[in-house]
N, C-alpha and C. Protein backbone atom coordinates (compact mmCIF):
# COMPACT_ATOMS: atom_id res chain seq x y z
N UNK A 1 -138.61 -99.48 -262.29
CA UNK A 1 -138.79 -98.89 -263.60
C UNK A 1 -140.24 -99.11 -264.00
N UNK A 2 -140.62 -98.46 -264.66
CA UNK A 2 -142.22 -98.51 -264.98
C UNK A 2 -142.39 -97.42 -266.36
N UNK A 3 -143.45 -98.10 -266.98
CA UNK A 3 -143.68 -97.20 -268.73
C UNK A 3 -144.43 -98.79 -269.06
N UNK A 4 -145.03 -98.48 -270.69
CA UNK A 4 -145.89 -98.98 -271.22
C UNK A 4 -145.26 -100.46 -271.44
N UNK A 5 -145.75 -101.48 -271.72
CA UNK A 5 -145.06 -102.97 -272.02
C UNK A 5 -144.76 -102.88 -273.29
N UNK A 6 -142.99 -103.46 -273.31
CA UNK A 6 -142.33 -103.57 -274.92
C UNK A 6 -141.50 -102.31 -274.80
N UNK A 7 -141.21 -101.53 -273.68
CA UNK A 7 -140.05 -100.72 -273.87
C UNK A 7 -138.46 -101.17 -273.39
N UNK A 8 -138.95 -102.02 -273.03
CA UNK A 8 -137.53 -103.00 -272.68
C UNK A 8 -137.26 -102.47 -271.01
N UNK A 9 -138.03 -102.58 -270.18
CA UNK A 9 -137.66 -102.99 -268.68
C UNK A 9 -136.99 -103.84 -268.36
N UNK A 10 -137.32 -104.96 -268.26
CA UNK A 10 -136.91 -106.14 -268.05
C UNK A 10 -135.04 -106.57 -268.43
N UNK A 11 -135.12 -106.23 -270.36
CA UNK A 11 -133.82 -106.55 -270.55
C UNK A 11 -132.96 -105.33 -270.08
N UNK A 12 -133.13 -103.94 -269.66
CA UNK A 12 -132.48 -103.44 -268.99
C UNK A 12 -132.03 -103.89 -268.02
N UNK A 13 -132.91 -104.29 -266.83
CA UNK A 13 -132.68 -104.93 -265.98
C UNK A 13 -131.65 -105.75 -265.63
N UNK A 14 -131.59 -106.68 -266.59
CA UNK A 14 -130.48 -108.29 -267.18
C UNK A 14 -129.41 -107.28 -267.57
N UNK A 15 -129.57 -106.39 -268.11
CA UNK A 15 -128.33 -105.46 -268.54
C UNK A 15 -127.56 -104.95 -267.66
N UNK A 16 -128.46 -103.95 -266.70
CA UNK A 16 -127.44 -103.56 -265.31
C UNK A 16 -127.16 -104.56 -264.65
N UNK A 17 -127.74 -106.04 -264.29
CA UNK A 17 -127.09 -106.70 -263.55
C UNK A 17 -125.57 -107.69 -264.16
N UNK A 18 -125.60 -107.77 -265.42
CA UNK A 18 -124.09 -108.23 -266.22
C UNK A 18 -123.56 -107.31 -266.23
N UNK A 19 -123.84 -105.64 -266.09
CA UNK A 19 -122.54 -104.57 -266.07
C UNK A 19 -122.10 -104.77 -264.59
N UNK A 20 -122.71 -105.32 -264.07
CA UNK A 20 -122.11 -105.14 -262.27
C UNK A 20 -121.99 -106.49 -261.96
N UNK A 21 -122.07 -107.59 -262.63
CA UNK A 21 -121.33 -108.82 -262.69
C UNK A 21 -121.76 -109.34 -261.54
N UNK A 22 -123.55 -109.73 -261.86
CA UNK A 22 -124.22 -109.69 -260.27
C UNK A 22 -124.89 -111.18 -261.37
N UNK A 23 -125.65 -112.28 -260.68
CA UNK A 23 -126.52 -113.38 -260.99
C UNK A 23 -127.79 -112.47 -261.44
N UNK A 24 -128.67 -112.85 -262.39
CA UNK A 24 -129.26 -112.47 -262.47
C UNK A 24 -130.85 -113.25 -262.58
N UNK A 25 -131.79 -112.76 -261.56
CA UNK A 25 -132.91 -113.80 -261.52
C UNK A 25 -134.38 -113.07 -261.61
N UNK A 26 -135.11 -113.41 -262.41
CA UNK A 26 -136.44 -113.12 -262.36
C UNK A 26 -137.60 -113.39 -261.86
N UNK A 27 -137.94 -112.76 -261.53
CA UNK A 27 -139.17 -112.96 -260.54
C UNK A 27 -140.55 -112.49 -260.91
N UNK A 28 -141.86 -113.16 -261.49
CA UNK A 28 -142.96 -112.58 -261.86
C UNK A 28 -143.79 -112.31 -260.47
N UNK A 29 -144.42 -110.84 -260.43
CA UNK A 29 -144.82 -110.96 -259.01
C UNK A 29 -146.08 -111.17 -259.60
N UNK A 30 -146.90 -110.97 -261.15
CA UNK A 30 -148.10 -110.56 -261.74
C UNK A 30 -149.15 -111.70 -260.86
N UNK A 31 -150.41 -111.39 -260.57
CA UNK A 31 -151.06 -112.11 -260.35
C UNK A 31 -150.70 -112.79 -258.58
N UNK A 32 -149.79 -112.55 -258.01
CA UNK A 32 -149.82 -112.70 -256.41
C UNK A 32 -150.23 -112.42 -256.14
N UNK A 33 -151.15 -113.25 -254.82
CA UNK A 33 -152.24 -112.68 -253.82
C UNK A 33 -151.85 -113.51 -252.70
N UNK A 34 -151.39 -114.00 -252.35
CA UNK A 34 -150.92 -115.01 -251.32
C UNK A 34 -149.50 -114.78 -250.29
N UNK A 35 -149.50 -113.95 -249.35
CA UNK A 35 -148.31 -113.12 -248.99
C UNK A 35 -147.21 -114.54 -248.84
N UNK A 36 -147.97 -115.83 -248.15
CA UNK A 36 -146.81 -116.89 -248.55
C UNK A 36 -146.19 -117.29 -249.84
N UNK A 37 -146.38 -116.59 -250.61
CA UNK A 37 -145.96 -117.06 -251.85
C UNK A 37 -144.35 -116.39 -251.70
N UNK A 38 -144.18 -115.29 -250.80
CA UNK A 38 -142.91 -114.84 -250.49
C UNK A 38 -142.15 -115.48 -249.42
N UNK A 39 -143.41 -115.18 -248.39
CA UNK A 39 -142.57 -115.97 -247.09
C UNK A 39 -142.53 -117.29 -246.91
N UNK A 40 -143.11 -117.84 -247.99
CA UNK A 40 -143.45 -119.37 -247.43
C UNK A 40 -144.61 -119.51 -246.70
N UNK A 41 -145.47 -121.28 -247.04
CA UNK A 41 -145.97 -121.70 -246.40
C UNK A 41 -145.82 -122.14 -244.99
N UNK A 42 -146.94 -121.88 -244.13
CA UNK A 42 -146.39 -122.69 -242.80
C UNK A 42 -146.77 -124.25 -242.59
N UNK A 43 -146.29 -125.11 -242.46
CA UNK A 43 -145.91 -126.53 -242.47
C UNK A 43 -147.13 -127.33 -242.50
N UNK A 44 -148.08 -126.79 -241.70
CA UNK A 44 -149.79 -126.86 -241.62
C UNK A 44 -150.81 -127.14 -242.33
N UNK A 45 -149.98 -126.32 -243.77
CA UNK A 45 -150.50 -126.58 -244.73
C UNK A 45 -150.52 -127.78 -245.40
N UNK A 46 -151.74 -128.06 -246.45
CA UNK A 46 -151.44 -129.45 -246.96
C UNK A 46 -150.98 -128.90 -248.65
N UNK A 47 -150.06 -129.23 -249.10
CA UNK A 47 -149.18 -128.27 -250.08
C UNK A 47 -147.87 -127.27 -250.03
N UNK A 48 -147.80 -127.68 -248.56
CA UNK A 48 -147.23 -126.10 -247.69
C UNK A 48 -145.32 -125.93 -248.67
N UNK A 49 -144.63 -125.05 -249.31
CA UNK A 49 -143.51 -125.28 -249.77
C UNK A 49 -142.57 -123.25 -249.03
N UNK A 50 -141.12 -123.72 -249.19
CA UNK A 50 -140.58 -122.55 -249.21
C UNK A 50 -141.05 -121.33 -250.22
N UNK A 51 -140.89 -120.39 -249.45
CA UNK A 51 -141.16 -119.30 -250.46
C UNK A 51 -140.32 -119.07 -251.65
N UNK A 52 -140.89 -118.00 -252.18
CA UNK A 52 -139.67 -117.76 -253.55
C UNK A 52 -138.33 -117.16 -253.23
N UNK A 53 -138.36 -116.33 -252.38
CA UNK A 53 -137.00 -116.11 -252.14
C UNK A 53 -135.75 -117.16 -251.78
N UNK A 54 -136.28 -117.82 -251.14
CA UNK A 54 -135.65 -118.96 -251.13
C UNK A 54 -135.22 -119.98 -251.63
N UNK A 55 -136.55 -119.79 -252.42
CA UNK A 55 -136.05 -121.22 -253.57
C UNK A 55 -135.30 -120.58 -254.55
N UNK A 56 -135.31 -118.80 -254.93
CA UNK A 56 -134.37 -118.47 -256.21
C UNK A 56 -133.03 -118.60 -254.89
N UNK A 57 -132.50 -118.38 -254.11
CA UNK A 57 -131.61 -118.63 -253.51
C UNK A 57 -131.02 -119.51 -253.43
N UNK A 58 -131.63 -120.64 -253.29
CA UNK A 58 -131.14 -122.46 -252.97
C UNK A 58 -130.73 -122.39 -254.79
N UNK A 59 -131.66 -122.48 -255.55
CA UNK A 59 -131.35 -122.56 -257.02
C UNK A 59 -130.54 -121.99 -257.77
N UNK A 60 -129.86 -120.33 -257.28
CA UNK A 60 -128.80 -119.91 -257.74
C UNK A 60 -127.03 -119.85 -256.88
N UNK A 61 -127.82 -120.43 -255.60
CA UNK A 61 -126.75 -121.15 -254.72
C UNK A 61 -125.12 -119.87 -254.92
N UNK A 62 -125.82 -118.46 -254.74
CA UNK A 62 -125.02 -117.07 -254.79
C UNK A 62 -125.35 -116.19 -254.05
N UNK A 63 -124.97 -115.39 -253.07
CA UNK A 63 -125.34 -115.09 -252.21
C UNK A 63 -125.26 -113.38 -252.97
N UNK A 64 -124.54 -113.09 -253.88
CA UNK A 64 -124.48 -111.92 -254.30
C UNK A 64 -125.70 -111.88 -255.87
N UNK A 65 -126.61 -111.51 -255.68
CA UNK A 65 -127.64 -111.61 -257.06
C UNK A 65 -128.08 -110.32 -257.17
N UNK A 66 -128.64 -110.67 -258.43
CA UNK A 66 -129.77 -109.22 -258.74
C UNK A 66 -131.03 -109.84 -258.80
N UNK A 67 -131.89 -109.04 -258.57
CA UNK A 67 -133.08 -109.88 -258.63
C UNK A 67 -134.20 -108.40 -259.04
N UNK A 68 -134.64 -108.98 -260.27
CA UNK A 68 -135.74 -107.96 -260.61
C UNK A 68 -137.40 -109.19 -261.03
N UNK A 69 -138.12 -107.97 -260.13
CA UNK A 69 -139.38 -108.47 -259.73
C UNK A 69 -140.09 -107.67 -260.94
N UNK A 70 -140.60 -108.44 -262.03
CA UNK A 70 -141.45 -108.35 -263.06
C UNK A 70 -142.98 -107.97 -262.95
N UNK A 71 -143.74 -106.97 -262.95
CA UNK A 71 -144.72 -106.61 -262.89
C UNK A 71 -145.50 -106.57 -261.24
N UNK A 72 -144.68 -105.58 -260.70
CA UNK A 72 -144.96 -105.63 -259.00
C UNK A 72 -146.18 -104.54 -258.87
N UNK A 73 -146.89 -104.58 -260.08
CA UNK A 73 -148.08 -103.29 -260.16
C UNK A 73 -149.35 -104.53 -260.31
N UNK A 74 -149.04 -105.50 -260.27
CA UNK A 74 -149.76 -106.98 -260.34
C UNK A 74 -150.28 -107.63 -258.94
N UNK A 75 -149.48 -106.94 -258.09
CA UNK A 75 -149.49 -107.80 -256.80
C UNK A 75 -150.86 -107.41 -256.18
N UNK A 76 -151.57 -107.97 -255.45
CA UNK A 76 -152.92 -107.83 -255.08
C UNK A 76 -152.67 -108.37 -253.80
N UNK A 77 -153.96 -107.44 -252.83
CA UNK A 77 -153.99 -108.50 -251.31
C UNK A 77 -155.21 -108.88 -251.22
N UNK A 78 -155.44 -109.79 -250.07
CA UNK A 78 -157.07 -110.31 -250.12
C UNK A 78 -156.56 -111.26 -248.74
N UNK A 79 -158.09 -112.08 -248.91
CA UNK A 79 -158.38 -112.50 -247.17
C UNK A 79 -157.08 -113.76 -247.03
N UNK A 80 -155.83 -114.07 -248.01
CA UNK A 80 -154.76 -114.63 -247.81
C UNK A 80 -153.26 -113.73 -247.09
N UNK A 81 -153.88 -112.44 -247.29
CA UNK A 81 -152.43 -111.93 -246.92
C UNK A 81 -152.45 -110.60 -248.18
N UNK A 82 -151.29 -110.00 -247.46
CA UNK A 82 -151.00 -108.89 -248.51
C UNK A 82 -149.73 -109.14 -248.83
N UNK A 83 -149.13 -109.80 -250.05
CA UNK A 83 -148.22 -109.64 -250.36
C UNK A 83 -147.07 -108.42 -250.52
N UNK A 84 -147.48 -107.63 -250.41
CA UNK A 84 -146.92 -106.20 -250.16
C UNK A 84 -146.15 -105.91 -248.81
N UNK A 85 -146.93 -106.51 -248.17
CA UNK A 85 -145.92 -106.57 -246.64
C UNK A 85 -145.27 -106.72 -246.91
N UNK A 86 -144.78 -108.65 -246.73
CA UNK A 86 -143.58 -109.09 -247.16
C UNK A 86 -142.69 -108.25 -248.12
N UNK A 87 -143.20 -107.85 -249.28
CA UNK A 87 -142.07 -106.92 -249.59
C UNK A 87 -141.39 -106.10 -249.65
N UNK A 88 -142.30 -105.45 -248.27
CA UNK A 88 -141.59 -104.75 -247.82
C UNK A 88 -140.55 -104.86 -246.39
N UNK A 89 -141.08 -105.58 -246.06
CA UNK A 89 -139.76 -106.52 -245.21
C UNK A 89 -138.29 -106.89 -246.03
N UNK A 90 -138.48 -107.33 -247.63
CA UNK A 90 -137.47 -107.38 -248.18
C UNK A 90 -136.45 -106.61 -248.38
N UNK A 91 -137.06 -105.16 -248.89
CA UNK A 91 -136.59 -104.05 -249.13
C UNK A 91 -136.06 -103.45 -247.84
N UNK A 92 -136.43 -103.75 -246.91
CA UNK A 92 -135.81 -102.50 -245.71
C UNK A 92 -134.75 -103.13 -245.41
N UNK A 93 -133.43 -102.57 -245.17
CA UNK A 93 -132.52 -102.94 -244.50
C UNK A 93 -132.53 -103.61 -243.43
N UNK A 94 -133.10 -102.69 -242.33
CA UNK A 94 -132.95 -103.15 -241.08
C UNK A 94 -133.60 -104.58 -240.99
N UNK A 95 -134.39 -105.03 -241.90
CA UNK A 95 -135.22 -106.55 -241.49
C UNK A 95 -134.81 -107.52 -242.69
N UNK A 96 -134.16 -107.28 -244.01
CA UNK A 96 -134.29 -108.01 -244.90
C UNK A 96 -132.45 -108.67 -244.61
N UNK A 97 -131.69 -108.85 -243.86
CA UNK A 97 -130.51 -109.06 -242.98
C UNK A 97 -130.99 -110.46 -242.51
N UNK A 98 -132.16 -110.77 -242.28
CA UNK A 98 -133.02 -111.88 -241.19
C UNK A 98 -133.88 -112.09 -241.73
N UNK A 99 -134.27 -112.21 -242.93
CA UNK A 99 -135.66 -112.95 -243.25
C UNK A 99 -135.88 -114.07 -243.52
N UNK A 100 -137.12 -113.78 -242.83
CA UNK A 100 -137.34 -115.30 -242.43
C UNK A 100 -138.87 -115.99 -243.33
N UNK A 101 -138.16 -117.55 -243.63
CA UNK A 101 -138.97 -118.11 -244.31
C UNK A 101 -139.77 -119.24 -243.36
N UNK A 102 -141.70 -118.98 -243.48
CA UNK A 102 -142.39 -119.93 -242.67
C UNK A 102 -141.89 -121.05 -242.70
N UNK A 103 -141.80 -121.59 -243.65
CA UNK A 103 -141.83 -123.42 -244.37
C UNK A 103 -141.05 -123.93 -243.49
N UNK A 104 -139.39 -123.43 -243.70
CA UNK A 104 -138.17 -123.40 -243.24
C UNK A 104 -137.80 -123.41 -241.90
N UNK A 105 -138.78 -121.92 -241.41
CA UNK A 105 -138.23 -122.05 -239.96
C UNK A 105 -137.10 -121.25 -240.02
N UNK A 106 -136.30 -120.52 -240.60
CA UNK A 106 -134.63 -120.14 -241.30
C UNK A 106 -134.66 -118.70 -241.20
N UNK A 107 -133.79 -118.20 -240.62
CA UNK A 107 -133.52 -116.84 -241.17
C UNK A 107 -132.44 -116.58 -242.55
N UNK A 108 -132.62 -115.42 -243.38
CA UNK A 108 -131.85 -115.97 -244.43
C UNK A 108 -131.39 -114.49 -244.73
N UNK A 109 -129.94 -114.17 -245.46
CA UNK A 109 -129.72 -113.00 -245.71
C UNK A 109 -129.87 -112.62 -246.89
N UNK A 110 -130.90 -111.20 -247.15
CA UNK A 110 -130.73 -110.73 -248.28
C UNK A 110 -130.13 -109.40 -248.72
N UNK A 111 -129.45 -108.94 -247.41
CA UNK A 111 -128.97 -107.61 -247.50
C UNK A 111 -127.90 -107.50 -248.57
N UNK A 112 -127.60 -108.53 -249.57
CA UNK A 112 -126.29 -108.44 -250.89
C UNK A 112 -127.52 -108.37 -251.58
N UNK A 113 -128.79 -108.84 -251.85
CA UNK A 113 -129.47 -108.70 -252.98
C UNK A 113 -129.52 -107.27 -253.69
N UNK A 114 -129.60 -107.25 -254.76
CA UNK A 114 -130.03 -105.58 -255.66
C UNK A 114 -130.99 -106.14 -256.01
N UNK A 115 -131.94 -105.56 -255.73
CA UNK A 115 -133.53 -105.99 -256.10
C UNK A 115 -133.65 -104.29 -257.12
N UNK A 116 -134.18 -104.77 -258.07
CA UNK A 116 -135.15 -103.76 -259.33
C UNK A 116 -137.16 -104.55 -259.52
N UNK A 117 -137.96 -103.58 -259.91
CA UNK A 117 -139.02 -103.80 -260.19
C UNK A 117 -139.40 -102.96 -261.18
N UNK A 118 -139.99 -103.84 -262.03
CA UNK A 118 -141.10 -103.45 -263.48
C UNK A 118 -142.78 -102.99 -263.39
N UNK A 119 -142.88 -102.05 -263.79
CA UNK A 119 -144.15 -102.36 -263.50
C UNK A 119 -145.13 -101.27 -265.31
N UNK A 120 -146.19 -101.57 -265.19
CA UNK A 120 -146.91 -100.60 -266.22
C UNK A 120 -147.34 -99.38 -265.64
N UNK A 121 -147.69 -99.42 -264.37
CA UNK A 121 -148.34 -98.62 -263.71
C UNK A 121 -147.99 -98.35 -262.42
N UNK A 122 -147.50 -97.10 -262.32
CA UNK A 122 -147.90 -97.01 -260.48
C UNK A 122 -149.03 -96.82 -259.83
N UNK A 123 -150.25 -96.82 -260.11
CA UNK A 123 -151.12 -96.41 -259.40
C UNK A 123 -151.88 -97.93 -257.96
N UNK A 124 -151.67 -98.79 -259.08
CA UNK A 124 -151.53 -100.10 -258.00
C UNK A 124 -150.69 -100.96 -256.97
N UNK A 125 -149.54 -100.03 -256.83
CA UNK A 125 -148.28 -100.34 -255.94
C UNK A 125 -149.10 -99.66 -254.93
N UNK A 126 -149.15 -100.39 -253.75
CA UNK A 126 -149.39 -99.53 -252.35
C UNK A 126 -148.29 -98.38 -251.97
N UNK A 127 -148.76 -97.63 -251.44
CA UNK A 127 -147.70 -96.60 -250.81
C UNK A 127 -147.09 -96.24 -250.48
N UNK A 128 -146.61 -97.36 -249.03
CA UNK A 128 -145.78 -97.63 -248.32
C UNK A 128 -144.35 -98.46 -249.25
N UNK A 129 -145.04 -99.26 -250.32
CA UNK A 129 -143.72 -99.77 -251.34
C UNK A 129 -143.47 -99.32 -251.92
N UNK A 130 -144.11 -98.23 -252.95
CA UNK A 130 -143.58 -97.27 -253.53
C UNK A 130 -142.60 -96.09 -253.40
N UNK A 131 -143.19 -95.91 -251.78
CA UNK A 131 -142.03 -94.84 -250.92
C UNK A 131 -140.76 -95.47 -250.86
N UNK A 132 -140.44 -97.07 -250.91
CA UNK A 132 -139.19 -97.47 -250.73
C UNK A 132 -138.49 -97.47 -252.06
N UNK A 133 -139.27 -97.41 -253.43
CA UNK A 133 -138.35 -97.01 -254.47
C UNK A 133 -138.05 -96.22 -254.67
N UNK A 134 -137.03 -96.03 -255.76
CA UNK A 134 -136.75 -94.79 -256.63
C UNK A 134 -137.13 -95.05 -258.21
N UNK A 135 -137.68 -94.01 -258.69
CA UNK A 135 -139.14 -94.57 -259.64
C UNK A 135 -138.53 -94.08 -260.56
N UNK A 136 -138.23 -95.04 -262.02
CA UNK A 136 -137.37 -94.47 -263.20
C UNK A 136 -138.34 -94.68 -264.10
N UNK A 137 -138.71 -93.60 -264.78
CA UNK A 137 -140.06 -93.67 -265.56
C UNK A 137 -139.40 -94.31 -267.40
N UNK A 138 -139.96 -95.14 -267.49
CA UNK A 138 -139.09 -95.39 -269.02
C UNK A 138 -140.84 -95.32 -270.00
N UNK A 139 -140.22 -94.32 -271.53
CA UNK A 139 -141.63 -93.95 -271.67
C UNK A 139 -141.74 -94.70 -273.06
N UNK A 140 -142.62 -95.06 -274.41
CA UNK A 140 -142.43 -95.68 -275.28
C UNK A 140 -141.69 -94.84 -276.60
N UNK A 141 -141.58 -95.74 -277.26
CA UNK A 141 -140.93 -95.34 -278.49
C UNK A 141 -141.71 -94.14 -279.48
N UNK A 142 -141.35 -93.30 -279.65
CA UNK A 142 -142.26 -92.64 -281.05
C UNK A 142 -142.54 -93.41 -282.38
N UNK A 143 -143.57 -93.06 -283.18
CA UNK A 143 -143.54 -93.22 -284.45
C UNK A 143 -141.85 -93.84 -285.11
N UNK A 144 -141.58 -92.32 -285.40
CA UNK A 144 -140.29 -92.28 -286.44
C UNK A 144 -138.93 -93.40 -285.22
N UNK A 145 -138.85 -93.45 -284.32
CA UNK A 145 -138.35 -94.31 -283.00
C UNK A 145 -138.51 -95.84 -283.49
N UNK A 146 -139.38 -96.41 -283.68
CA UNK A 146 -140.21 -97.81 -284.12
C UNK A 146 -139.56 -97.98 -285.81
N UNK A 147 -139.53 -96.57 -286.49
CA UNK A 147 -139.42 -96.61 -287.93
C UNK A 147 -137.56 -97.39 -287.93
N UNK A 148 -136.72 -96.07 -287.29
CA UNK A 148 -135.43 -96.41 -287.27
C UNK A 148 -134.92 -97.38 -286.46
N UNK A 149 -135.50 -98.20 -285.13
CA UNK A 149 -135.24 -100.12 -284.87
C UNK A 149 -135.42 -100.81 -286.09
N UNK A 150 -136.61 -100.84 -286.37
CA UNK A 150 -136.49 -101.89 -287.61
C UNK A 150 -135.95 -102.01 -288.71
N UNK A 151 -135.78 -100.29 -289.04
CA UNK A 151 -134.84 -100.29 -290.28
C UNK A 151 -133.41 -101.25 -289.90
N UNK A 152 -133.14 -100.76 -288.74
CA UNK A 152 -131.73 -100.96 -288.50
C UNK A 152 -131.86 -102.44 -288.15
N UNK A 153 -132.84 -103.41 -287.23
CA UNK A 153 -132.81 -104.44 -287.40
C UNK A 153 -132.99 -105.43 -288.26
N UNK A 154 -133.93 -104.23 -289.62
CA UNK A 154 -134.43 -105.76 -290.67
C UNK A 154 -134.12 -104.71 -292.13
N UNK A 155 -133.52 -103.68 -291.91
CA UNK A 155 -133.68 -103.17 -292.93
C UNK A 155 -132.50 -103.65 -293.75
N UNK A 156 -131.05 -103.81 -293.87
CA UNK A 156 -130.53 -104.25 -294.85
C UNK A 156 -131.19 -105.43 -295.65
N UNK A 157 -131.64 -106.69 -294.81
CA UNK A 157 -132.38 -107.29 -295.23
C UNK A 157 -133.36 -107.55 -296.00
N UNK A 158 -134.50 -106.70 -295.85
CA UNK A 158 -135.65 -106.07 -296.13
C UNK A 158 -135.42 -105.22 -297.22
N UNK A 159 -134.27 -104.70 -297.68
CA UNK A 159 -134.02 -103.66 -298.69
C UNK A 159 -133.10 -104.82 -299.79
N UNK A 160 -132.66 -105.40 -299.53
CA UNK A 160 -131.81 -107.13 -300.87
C UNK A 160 -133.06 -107.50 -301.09
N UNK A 161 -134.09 -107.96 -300.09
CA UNK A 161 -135.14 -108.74 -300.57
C UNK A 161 -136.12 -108.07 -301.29
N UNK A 162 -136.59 -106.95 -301.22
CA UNK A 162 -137.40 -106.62 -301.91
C UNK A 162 -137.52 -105.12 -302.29
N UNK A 163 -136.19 -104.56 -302.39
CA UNK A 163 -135.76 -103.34 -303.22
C UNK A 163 -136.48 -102.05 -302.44
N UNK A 164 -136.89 -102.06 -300.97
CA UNK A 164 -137.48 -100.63 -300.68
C UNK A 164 -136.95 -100.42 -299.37
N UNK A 165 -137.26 -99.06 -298.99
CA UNK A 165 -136.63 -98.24 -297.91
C UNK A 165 -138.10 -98.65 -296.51
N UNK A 166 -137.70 -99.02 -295.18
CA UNK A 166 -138.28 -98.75 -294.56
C UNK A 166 -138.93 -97.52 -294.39
């Protein structure tokens, strides 16, 4: 899903995954540049830990989840890796059955995951990950849109307290 920030991505998100009675876990991808930050460190390292997939896995200890990745128009590559690979290893069927975490050493299954992603923008998703979504454009609120939420959220309120109409 992708549109301006504050149109409610995210709690959609949390929304389809309680209509389908799935775990629901968040994931900020904003600001990744480190493709181990998915797959894990390799052991070599001094700091070296499991990746995130893994650790939301071990931590929600459910093999059936939803998992929506928060601002995947954030993700950046550089002389650490392209995080974009890896996610796209996640997404494909044929490889995300077996993925495998450095740290670990482990192959791990994510073929039950429903993965969703947020983003502001497509123009910074690489190509190859973008081709693996299906792109639901969510666009912002109008004027008179903004007028009738708040009425309806603060307006009885707002109209006892101080006698006027949104």
């Amino acid at each position: 899903m992708y549109g301006p920030p504050g149109v409610g991505k995210t709690s959609l998100g949390k929304s389809i995954a309680k209509s389908l009675g799935r775990n629901y876990v968040r994931m900020s991808l904003g600001g990744v540049h480190d493709e181990a930050e998915i797959r894990g460190h390799r052991k070599t390292y001094i700091g070296a830990m499991p990746g995130k997939f893994y650790r939301i896995l071990k931590k929600q200890n459910h093999p059936i989840l939803f998992s929506c990745w928060d601002e995947i128009d954030k993700v950046h590559s550089d002389f650490r890796g392209d995080p974009s690979s890896a996610l796209l290893e996640v997404l494909d069927p044929e490889q995300n059955n077996a993925f495998a975490d450095n740290y670990l050493e482990v192959e791990y299954d994510l073929s039950k995951v429903l993965f969703i992603a947020t983003a502001n923008s497509l123009d910074t998703i690489q190509p190859a990950l973008r081709d693996r979504m299906e792109i639901i454009e969510l666009t912002g609120y109008t004027v008179e849109e903004k007028l009738q939420i708040a009425n309806q959220a603060f307006g009885s309120k707002t109209n006892q307290r101080t006698r006027t109409n949104c």
